[in-house]
Protein backbone atom coordinates (compact mmCIF):
# COMPACT_ATOMS: atom_id res chain seq x y z
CA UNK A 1 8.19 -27.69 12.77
CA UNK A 2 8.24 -31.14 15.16
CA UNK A 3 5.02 -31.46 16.96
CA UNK A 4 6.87 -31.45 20.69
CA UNK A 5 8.13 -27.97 20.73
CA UNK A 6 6.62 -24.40 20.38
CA UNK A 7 6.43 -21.68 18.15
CA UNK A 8 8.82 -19.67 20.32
CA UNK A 9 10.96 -22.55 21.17
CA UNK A 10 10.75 -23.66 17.40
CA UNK A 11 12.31 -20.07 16.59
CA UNK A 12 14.74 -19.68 19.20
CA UNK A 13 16.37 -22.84 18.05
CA UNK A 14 16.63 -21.67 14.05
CA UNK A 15 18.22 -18.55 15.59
CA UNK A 16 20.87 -20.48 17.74
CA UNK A 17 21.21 -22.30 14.63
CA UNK A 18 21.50 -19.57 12.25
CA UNK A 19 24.27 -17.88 15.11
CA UNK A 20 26.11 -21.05 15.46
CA UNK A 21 26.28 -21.15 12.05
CA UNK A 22 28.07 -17.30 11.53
CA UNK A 23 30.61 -18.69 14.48
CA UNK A 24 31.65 -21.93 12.08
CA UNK A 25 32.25 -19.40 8.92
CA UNK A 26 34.36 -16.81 11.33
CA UNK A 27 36.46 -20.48 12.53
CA UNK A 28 36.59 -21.73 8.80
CA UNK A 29 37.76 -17.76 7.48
CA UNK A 30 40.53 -17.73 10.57
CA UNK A 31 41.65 -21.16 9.72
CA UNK A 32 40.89 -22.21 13.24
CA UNK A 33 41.91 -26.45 13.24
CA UNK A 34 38.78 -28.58 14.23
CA UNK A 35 40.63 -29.56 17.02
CA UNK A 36 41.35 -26.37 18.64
CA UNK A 37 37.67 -25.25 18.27
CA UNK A 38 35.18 -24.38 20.79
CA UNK A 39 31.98 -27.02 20.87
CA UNK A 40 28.97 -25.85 20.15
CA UNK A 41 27.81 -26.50 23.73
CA UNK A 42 31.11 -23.85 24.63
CA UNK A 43 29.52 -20.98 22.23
CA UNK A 44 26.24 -21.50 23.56
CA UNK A 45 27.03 -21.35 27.57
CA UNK A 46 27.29 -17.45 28.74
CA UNK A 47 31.22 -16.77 29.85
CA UNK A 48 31.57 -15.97 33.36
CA UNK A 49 34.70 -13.36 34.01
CA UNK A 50 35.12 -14.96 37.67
CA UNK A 51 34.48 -18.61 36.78
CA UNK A 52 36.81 -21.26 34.81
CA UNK A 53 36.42 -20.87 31.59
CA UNK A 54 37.54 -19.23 28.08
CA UNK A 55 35.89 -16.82 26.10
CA UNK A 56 35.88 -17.98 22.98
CA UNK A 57 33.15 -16.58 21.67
CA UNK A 58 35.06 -12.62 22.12
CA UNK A 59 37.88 -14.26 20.62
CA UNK A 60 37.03 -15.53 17.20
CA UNK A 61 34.64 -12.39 17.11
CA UNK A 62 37.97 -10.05 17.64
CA UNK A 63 39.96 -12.51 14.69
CA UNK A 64 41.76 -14.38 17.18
CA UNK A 65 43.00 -18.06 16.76
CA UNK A 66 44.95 -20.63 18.56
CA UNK A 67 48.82 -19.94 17.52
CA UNK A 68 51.78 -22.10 18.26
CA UNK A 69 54.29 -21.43 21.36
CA UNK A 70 57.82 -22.22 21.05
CA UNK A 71 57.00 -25.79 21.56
CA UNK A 72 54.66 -26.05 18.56
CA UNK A 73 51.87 -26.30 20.59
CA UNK A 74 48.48 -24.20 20.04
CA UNK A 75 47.46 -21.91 22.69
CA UNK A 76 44.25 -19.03 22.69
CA UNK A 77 45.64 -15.48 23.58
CA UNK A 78 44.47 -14.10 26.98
CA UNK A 79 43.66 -10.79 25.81
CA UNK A 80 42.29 -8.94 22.85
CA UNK A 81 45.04 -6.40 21.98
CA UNK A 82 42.83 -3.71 20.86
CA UNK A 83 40.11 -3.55 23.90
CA UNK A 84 42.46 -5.22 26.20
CA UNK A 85 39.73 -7.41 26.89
CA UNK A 86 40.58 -10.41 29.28
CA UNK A 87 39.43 -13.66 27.91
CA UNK A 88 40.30 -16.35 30.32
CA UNK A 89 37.65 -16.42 33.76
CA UNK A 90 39.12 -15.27 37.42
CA UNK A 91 39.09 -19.35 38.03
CA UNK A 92 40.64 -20.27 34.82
CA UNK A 93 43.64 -22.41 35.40
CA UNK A 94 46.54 -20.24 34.06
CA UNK A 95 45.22 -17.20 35.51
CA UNK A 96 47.87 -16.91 37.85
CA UNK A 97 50.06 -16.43 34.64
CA UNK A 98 47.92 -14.34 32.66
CA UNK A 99 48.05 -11.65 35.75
CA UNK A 100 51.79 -12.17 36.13
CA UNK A 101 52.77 -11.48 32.31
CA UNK A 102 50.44 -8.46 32.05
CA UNK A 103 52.20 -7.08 34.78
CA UNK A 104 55.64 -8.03 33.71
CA UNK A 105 54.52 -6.40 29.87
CA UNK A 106 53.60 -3.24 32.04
CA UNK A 107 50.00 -3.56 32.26
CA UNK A 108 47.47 -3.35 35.33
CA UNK A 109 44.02 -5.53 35.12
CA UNK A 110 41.33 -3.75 36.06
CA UNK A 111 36.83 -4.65 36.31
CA UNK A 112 35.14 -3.02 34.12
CA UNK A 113 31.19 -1.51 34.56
CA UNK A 114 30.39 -4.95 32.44
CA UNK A 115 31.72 -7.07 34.88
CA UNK A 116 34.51 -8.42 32.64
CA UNK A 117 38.28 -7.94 33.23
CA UNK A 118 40.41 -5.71 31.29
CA UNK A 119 44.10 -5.03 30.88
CA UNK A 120 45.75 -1.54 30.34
CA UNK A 121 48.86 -0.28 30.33
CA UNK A 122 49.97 1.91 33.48
């Protein structure tokens, strides 16, 4: 153990470690390209359903992975098809989209009693 942490902090680090870890082998078993991978500093920062950002984390954990639109380029799914979870924040760029197409696939977004955003159909 180095001499400028604690005990506790000592531990909590093995365990982000050991977590970080189980998220690589999910990436490596769903073939996710290291260039379409979440950092490190990305699995370890909280998601926020009304910020910016991407949940990766609830993505690889549901087996999603980037796959290609028709122009060959990779793209993350918005939503996990079985708990129509949303995974892009209320800020997130393409949001805008996201809430267009689940409307135009017949589904309505609704907040959950977690906070996060979900998709159903009507």
């Amino acid at each position: 153990m180095p001499d400028n942490i604690s005990k506790n902090e000592f531990a909590l680090k093995r365990a982000k470690d050991s977590e970080w870890k189980k998220f690589v082998t999910k990436m490596d078993k769903l073939k996710i390209a290291e260039e379409s991978r979440p950092s490190r500093a990305q699995f370890e920062t909280t998601f926020d359903p009304e910020g910016s950002g991407y949940d990766y984390v609830s993505a690889v954990n549901a087996g999603l992975a980037p796959r290609p639109d028709e122009k060959g380029e990779y793209h993350w799914d918005s939503r996990v098809p079985k708990s129509g979870l949303l995974l892009k924040g209320k800020r997130h760029k393409t949001w805008p989209e996201l809430v267009q197409g689940e409307k135009d696939e017949g589904y309505e977004i609704f907040q959950g009693s977690n906070s996060r955003f979900y998709s159903r159909s009507k």
